[in-house]
PDB file of N, CA and C in Angstrom:
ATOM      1  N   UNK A   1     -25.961  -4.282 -66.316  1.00  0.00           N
ATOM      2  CA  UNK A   1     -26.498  -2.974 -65.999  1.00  0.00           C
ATOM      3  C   UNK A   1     -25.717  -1.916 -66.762  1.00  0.00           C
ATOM      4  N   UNK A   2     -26.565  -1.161 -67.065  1.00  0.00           N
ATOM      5  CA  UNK A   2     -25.597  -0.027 -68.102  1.00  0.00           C
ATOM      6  C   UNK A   2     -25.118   0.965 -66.960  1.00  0.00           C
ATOM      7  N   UNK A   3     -24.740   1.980 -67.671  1.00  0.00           N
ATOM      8  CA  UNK A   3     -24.107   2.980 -67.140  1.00  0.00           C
ATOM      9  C   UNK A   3     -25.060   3.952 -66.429  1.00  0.00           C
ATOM     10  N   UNK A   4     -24.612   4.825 -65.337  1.00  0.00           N
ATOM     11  CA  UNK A   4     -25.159   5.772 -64.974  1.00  0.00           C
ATOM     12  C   UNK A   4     -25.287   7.188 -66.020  1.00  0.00           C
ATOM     13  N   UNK A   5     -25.997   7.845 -66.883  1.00  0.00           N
ATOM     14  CA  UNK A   5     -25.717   8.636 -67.576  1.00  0.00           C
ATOM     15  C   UNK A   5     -26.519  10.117 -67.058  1.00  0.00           C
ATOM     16  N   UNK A   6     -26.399  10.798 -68.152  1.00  0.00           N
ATOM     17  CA  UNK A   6     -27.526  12.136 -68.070  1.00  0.00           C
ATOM     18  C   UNK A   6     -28.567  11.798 -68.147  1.00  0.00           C
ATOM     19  N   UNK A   7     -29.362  11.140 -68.559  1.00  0.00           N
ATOM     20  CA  UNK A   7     -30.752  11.097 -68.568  1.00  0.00           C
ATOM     21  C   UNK A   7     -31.069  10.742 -66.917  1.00  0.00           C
ATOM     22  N   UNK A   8     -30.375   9.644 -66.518  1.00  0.00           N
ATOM     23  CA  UNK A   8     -30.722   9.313 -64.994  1.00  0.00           C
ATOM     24  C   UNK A   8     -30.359  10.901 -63.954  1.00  0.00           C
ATOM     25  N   UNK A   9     -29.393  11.889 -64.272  1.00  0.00           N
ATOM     26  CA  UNK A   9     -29.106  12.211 -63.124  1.00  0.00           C
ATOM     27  C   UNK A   9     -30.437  13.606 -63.419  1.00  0.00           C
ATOM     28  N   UNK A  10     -30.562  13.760 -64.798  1.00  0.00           N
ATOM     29  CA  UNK A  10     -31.645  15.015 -64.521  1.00  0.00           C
ATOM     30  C   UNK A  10     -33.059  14.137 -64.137  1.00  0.00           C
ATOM     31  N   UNK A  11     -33.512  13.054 -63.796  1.00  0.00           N
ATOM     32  CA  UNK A  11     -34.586  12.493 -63.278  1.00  0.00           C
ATOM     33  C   UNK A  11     -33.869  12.752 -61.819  1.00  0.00           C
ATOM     34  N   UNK A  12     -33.054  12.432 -61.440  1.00  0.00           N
ATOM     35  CA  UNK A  12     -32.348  12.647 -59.980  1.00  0.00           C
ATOM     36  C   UNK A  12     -32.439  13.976 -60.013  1.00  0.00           C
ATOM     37  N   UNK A  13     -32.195  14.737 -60.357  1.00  0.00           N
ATOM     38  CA  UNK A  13     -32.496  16.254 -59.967  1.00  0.00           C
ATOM     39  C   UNK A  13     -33.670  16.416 -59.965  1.00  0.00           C
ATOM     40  N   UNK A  14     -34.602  16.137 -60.878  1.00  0.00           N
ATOM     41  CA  UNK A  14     -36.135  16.943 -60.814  1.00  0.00           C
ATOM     42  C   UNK A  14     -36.697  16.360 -59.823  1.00  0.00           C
ATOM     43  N   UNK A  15     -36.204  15.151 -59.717  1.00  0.00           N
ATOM     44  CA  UNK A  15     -36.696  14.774 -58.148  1.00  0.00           C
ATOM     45  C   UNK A  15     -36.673  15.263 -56.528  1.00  0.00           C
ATOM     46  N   UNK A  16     -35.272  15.575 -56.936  1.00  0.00           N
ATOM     47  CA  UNK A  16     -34.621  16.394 -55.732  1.00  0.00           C
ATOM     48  C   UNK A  16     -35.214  18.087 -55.209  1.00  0.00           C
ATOM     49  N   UNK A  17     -35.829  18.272 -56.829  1.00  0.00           N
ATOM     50  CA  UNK A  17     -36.026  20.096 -56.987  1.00  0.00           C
ATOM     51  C   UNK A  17     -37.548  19.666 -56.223  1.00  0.00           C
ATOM     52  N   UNK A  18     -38.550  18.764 -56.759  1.00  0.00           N
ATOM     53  CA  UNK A  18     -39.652  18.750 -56.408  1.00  0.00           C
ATOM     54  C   UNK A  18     -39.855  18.196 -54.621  1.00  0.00           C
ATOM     55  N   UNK A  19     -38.920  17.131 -54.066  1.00  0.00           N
ATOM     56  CA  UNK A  19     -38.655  17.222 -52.960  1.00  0.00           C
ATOM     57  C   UNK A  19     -38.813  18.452 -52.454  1.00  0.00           C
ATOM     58  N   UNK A  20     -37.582  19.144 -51.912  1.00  0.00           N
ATOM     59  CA  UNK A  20     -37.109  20.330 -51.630  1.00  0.00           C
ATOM     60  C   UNK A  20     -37.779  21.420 -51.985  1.00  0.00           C
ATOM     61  N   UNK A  21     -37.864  21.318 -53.041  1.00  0.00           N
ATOM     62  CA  UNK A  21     -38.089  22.729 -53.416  1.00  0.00           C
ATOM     63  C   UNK A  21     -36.811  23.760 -53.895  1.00  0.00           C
ATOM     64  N   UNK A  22     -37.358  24.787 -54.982  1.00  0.00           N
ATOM     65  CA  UNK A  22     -35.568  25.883 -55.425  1.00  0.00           C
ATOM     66  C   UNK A  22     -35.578  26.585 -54.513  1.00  0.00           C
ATOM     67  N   UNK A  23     -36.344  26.918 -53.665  1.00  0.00           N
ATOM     68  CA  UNK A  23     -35.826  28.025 -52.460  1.00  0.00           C
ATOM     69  C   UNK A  23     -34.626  27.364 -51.487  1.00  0.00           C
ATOM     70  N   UNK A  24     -35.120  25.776 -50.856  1.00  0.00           N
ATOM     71  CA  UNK A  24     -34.770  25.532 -50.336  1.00  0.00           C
ATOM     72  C   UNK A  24     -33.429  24.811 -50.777  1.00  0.00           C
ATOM     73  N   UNK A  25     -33.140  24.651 -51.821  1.00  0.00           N
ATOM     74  CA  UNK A  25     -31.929  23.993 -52.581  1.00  0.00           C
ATOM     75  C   UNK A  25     -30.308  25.096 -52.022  1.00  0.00           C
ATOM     76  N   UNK A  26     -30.366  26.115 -52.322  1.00  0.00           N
ATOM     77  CA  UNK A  26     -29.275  27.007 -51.919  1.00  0.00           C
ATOM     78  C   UNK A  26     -29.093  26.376 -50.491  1.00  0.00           C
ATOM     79  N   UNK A  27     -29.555  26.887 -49.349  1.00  0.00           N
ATOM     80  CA  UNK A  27     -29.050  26.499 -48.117  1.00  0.00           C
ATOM     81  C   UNK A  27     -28.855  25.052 -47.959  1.00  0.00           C
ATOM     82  N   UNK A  28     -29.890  23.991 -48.411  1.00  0.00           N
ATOM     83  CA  UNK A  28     -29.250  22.947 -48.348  1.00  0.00           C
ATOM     84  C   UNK A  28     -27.917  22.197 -48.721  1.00  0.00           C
ATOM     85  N   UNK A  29     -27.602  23.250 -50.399  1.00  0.00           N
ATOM     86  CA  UNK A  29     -26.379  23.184 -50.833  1.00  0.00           C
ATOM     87  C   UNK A  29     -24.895  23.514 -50.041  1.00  0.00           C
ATOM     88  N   UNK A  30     -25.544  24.668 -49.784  1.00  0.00           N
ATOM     89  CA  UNK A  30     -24.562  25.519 -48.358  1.00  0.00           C
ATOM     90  C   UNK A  30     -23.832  24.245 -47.100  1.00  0.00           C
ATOM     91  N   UNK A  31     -25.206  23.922 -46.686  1.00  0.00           N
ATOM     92  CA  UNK A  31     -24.913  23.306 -45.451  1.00  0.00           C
ATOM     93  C   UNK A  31     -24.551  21.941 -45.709  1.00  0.00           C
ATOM     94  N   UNK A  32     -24.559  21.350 -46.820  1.00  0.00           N
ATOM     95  CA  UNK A  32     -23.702  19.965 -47.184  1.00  0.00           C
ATOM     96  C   UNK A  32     -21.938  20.819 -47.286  1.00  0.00           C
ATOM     97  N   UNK A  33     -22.048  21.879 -48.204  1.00  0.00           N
ATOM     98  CA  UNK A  33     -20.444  22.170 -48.400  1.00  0.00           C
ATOM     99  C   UNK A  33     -19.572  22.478 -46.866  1.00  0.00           C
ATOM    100  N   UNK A  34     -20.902  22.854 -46.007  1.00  0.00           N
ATOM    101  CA  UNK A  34     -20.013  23.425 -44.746  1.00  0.00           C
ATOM    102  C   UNK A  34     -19.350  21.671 -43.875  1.00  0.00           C
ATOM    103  N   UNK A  35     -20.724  21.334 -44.011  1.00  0.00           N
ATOM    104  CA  UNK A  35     -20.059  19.734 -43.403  1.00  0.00           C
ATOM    105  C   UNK A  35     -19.175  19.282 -43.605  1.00  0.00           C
ATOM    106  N   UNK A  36     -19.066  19.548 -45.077  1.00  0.00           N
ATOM    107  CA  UNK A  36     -17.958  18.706 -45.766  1.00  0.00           C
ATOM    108  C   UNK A  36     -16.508  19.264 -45.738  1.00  0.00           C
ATOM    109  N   UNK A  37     -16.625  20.288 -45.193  1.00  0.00           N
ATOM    110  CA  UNK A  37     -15.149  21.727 -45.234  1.00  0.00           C
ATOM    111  C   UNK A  37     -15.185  21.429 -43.074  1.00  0.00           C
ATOM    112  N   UNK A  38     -15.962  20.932 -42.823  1.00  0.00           N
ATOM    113  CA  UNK A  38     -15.562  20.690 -41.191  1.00  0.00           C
ATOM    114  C   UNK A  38     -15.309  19.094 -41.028  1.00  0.00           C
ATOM    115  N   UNK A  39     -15.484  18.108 -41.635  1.00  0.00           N
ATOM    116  CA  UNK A  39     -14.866  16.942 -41.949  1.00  0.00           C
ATOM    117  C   UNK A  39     -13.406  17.279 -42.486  1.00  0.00           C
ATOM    118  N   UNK A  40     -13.533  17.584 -43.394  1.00  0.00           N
ATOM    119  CA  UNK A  40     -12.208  17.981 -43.716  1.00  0.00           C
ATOM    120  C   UNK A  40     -11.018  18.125 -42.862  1.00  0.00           C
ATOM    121  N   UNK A  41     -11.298  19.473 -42.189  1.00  0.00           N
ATOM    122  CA  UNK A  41     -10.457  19.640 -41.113  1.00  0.00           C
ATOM    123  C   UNK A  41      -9.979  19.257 -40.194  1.00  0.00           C
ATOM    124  N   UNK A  42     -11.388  18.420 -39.947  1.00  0.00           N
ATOM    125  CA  UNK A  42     -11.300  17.627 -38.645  1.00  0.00           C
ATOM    126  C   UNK A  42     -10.157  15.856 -39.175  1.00  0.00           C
ATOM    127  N   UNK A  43     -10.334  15.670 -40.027  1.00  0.00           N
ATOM    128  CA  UNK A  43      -9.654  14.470 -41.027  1.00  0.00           C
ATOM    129  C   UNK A  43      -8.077  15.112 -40.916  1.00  0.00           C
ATOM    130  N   UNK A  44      -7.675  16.190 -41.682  1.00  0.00           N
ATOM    131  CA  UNK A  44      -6.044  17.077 -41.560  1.00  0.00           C
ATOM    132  C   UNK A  44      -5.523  17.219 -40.397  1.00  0.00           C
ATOM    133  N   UNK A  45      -6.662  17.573 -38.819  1.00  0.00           N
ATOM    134  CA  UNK A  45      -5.876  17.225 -37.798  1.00  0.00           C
ATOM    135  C   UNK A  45      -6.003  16.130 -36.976  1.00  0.00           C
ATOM    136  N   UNK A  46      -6.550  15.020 -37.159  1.00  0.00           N
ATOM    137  CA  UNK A  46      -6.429  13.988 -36.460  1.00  0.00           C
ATOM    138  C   UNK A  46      -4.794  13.575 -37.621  1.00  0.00           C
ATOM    139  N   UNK A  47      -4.945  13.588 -39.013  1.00  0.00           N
ATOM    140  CA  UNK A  47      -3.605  13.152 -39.371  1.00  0.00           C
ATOM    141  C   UNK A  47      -2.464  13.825 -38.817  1.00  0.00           C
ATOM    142  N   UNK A  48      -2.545  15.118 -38.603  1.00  0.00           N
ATOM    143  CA  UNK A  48      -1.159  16.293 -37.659  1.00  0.00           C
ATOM    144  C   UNK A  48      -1.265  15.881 -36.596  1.00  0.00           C
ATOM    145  N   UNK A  49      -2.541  15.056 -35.498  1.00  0.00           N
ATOM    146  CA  UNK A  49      -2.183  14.830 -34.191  1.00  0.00           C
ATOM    147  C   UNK A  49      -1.383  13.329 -34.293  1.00  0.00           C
ATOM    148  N   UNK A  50      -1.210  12.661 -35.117  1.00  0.00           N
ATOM    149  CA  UNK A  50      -0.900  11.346 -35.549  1.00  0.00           C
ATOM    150  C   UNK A  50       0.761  11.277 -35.663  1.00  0.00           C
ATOM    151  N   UNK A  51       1.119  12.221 -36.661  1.00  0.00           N
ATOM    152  CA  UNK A  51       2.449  12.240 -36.940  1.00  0.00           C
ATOM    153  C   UNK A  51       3.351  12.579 -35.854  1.00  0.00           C
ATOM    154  N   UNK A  52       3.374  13.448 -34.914  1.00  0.00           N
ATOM    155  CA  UNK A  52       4.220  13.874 -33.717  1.00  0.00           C
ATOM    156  C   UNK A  52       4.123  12.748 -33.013  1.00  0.00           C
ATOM    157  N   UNK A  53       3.447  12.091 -32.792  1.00  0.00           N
ATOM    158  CA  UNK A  53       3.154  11.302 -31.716  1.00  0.00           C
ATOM    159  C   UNK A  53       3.944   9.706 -32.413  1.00  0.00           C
ATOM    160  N   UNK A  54       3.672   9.403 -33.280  1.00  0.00           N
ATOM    161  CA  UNK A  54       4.230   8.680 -34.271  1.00  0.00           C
ATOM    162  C   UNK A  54       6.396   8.666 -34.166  1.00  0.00           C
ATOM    163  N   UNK A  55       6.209  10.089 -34.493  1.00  0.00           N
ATOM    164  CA  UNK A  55       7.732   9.856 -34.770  1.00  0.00           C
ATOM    165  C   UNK A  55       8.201  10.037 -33.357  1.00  0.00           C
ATOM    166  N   UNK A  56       7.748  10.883 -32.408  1.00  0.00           N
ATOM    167  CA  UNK A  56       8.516  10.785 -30.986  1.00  0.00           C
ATOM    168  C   UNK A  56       8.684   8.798 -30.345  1.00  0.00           C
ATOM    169  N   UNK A  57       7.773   8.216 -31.112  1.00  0.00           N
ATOM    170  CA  UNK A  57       8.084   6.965 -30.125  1.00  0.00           C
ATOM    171  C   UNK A  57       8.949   6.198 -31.084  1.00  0.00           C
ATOM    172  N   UNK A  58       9.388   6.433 -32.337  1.00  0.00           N
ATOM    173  CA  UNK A  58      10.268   6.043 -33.184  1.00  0.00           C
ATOM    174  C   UNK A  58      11.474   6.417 -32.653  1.00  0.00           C
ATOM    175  N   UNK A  59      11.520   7.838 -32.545  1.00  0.00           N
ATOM    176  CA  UNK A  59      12.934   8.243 -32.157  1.00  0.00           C
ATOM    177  C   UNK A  59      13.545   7.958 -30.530  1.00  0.00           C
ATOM    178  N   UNK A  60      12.450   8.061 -29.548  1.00  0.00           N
ATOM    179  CA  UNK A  60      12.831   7.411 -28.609  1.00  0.00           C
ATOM    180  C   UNK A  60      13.426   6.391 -27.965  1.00  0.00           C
ATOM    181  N   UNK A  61      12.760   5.309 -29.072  1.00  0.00           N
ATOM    182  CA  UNK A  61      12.630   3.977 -29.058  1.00  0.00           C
ATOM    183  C   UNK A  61      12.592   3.289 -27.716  1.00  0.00           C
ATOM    184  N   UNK A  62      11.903   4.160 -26.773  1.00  0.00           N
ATOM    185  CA  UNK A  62      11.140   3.423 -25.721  1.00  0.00           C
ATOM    186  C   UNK A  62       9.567   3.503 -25.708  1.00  0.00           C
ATOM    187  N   UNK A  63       8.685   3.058 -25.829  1.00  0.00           N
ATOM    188  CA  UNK A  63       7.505   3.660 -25.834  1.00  0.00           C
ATOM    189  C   UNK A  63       6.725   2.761 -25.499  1.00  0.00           C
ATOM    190  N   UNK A  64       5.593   3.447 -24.018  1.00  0.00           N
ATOM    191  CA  UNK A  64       4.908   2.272 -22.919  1.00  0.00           C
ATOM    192  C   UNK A  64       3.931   2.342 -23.441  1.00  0.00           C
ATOM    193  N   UNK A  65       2.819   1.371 -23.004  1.00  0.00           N
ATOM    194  CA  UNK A  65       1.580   1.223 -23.456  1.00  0.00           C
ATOM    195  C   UNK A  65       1.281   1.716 -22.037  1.00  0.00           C
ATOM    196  N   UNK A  66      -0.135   1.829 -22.176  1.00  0.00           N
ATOM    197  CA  UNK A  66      -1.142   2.446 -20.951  1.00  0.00           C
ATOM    198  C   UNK A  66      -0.922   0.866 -19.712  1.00  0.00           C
ATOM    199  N   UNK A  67      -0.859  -0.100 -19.791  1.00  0.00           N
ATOM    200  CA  UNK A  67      -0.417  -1.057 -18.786  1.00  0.00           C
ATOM    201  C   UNK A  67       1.147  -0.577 -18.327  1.00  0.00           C
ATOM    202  N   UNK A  68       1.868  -0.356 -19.088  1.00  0.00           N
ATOM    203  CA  UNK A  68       3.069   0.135 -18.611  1.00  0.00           C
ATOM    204  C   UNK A  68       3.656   1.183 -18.069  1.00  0.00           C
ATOM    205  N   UNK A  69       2.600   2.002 -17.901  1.00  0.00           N
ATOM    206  CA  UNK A  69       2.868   3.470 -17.760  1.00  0.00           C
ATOM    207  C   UNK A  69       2.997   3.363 -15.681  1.00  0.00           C
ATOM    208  N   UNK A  70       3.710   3.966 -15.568  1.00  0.00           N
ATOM    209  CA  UNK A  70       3.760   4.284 -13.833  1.00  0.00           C
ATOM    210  C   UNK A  70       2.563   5.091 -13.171  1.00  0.00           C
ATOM    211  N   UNK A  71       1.996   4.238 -12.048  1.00  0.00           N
ATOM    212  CA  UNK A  71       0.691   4.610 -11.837  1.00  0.00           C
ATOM    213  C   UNK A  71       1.337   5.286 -10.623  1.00  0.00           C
ATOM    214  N   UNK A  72       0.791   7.017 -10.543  1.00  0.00           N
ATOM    215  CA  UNK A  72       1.162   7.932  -9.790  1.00  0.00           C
ATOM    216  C   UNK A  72       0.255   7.787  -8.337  1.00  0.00           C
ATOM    217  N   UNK A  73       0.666   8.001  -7.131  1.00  0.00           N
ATOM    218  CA  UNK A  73       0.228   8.132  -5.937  1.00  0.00           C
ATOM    219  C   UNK A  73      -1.167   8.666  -5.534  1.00  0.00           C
ATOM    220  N   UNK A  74      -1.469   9.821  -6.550  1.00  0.00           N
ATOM    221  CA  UNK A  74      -2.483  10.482  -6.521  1.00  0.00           C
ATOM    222  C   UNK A  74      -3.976   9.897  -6.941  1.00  0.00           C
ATOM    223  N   UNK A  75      -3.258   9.088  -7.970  1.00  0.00           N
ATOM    224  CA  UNK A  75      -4.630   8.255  -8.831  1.00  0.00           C
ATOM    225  C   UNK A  75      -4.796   7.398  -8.182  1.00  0.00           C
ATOM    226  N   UNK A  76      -4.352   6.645  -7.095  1.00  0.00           N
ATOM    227  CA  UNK A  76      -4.439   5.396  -6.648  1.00  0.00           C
ATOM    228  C   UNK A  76      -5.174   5.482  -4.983  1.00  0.00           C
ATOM    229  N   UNK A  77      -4.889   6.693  -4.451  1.00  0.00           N
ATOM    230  CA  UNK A  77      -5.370   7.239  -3.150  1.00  0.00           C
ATOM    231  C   UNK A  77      -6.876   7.038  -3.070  1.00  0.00           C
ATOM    232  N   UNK A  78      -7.634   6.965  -2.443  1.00  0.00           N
ATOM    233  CA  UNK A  78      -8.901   6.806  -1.912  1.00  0.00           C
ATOM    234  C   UNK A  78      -9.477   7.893  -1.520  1.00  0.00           C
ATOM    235  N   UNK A  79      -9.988   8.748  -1.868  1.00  0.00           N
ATOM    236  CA  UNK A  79     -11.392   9.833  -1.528  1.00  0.00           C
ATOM    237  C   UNK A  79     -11.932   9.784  -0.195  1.00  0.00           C
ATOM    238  N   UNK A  80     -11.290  10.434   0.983  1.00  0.00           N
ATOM    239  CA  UNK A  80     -11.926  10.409   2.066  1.00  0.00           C
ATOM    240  C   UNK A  80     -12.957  11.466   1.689  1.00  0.00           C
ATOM    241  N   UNK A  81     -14.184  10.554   2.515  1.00  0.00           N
ATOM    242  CA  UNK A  81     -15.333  11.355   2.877  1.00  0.00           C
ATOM    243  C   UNK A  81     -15.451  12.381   3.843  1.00  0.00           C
TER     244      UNK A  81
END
């Protein structure tokens, strides 16, 4: 298979223009860049919620799993009706 070149991507565009339409090309353009700028962010802080959490159980060097954790009085009580 050869290469992907220019000739293929302006058939991919005129395709895309006649889809769509040029009016509708701007906002669609828009609203892919916005997705892609709120992925983003959302990607930078799951990595910042990662690292704190990361090095506190390094430096601790105790660190429970959810089976190990002390089950408090409150969670365990029964819901009178």
């Amino acid at each position: 298979m050869g290469a992907f070149g220019w000739p293929h991507l302006l058939i991919i565009l005129a395709v895309v223009l006649l889809l769509f339409g040029a009016a509708k090309l701007p906002a669609l353009a828009k609203s892919v860049g916005q997705s892609a700028r709120v992925f983003k962010g959302e990607m930078k802080a799951m990595k910042e919620d990662d690292k704190p959490a990361a090095a506190s159980d390094l430096t601790s060097g105790t660190a429970q799993s959810a089976a190990e954790a002390p089950v408090t009085p409150s969670s365990t009580a029964d819901p009178k009706p």
